[in-house]
C-alpha atoms as a PDB file:
ATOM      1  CA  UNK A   1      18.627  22.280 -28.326  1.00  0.00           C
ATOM      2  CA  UNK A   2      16.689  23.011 -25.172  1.00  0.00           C
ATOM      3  CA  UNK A   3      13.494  21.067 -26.182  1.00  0.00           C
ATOM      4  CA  UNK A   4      15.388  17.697 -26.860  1.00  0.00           C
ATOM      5  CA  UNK A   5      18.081  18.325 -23.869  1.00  0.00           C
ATOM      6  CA  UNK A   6      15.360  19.061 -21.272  1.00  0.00           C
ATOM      7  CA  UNK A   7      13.367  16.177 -22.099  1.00  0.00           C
ATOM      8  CA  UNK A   8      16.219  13.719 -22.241  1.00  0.00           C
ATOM      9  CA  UNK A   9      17.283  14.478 -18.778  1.00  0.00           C
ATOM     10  CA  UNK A  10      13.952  14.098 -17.208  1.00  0.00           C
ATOM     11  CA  UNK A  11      13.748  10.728 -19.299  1.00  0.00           C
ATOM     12  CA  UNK A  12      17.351   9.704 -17.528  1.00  0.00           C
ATOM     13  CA  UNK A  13      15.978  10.688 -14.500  1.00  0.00           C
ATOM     14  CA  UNK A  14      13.204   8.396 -14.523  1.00  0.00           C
ATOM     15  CA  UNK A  15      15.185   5.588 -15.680  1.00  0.00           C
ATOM     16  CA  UNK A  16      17.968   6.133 -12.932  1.00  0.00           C
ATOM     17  CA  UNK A  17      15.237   6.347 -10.169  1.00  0.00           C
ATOM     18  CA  UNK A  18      13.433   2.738 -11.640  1.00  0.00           C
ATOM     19  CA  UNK A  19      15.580   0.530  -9.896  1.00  0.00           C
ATOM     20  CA  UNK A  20      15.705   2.157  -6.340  1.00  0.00           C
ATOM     21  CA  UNK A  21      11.320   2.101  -6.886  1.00  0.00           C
ATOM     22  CA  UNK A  22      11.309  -1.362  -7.526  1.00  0.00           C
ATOM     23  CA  UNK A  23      14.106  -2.643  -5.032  1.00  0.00           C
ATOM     24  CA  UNK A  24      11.080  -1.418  -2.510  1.00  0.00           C
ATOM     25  CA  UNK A  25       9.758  -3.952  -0.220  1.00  0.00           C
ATOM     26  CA  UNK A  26       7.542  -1.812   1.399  1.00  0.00           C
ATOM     27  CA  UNK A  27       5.930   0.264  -1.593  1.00  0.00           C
ATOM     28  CA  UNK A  28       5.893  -3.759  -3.288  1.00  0.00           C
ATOM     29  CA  UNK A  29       4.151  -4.921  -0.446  1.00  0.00           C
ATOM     30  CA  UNK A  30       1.474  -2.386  -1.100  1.00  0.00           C
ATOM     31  CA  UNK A  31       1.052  -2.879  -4.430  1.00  0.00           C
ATOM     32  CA  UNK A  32       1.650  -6.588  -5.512  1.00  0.00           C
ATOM     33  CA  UNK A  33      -1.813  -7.745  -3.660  1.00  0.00           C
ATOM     34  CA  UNK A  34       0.486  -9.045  -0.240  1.00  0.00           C
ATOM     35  CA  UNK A  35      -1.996  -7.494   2.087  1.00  0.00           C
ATOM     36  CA  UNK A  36      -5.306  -9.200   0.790  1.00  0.00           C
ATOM     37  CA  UNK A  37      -3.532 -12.459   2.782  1.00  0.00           C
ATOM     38  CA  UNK A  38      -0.905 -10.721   4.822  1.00  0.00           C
ATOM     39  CA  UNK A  39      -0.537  -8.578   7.727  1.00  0.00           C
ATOM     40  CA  UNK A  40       2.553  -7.039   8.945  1.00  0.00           C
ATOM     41  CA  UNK A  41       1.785  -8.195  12.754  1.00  0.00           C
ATOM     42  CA  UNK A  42      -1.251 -10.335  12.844  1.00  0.00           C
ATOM     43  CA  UNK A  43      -2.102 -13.285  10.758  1.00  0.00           C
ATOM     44  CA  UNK A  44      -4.884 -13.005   8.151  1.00  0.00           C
ATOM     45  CA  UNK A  45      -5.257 -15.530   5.302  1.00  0.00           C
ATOM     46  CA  UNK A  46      -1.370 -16.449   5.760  1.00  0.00           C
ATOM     47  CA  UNK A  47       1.267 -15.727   8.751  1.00  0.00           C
ATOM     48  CA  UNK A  48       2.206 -11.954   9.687  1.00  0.00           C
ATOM     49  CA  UNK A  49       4.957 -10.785   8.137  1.00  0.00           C
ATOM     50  CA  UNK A  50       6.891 -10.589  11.755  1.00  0.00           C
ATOM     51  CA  UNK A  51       6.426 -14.321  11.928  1.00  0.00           C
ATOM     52  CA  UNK A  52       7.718 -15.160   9.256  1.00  0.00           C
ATOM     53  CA  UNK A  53      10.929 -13.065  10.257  1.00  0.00           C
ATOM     54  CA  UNK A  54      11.100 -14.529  13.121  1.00  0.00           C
ATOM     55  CA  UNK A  55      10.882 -18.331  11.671  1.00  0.00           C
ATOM     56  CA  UNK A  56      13.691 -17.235   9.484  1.00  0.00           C
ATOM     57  CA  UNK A  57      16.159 -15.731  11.383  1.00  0.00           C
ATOM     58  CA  UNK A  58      19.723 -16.333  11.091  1.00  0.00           C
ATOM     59  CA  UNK A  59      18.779 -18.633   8.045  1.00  0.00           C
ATOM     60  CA  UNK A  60      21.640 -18.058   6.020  1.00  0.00           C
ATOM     61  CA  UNK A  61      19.422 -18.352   2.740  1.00  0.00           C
ATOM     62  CA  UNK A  62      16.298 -16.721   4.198  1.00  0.00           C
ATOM     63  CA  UNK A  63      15.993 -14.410   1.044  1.00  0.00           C
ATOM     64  CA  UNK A  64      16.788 -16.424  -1.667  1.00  0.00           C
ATOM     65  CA  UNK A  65      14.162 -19.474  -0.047  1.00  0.00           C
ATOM     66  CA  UNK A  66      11.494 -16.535   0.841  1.00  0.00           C
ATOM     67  CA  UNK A  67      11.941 -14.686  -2.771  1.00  0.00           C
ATOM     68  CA  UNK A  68      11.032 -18.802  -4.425  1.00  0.00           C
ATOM     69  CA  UNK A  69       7.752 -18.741  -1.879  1.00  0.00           C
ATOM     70  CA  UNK A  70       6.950 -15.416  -3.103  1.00  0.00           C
ATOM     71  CA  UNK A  71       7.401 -15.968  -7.217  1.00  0.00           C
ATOM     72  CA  UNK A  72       6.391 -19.849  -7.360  1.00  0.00           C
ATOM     73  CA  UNK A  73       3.803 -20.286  -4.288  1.00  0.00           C
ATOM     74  CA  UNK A  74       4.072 -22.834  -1.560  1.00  0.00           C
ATOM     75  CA  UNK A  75       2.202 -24.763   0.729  1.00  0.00           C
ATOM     76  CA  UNK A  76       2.401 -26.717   3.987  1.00  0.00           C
ATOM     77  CA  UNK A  77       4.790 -24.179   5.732  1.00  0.00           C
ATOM     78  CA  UNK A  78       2.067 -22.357   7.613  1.00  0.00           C
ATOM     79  CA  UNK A  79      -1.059 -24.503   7.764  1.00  0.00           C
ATOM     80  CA  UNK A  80      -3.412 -26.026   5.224  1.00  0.00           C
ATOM     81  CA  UNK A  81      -3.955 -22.870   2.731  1.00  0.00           C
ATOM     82  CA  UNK A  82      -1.773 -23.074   0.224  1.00  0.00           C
ATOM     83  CA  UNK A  83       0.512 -19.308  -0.917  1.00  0.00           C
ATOM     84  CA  UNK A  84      -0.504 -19.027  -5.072  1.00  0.00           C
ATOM     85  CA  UNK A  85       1.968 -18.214  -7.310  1.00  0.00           C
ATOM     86  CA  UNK A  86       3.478 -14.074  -7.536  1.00  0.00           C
ATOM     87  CA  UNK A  87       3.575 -12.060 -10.530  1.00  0.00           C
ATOM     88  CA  UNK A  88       6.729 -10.429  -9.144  1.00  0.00           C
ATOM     89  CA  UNK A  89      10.088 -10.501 -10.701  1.00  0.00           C
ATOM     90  CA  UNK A  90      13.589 -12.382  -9.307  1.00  0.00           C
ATOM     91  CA  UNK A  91      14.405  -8.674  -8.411  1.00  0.00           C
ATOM     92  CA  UNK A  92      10.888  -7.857  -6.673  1.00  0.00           C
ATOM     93  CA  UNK A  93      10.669 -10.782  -4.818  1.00  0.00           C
ATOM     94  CA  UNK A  94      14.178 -10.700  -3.310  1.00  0.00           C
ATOM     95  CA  UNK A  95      13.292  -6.969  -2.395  1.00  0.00           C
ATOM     96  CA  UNK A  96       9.550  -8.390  -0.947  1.00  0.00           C
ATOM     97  CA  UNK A  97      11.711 -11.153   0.777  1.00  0.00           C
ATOM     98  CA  UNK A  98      14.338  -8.839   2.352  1.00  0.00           C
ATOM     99  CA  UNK A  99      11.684  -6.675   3.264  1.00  0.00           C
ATOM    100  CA  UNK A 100       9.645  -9.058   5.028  1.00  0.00           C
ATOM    101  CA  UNK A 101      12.794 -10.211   6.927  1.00  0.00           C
ATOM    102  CA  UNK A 102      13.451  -6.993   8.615  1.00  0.00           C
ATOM    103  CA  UNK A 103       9.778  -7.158  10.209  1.00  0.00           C
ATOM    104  CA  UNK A 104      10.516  -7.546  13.799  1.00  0.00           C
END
């Protein structure tokens, strides 16, 4: 009984702690590539990150328009270099988006 039960809470564990991981803008930010082009206060290849909070504040639908730029690219917003295209989820890029927008 103990080697299945042991196992199968560890396993629920894990699975209950997977959301919370990937709802993390900041751990995202590290690892979805974000800081070959972006900086959290200084502008690299693309704005910094507090920028772009400040363009967007008090946009009512800052996070859903940032978490599109994020997943599908974008240009013209910031200069002539265009943003490519994310492989982040709907989920990770709201969490990226939200993230970004708490930058001050």
């Amino acid at each position: 009984m103990k080697k299945i039960l042991i196992p199968l809470l560890a396993f629920g564990g894990a699975l209950a702690l997977q959301p919370a991981l990937a709802e993390d803008g900041d751990a995202l930010y590290k690892t979805k590539g974000c800081t070959v082009c972006h900086a959290v206060d200084s502008k690299l290849v693309g704005p910094s990150y507090k920028d772009v909070a400040a363009k967007y504040a008090g946009q009512a639908d800052a996070v859903d328009v940032l978490a599109a730029k994020i997943k599908n690219g974008g240009s013209g917003n910031w200069g002539q270099i265009p943003m490519p295209p994310n492989a982040v989820t709907e989920e990770e890029a709201k969490a990226l988006a939200k993230w970004v927008l708490e930058q001050k």
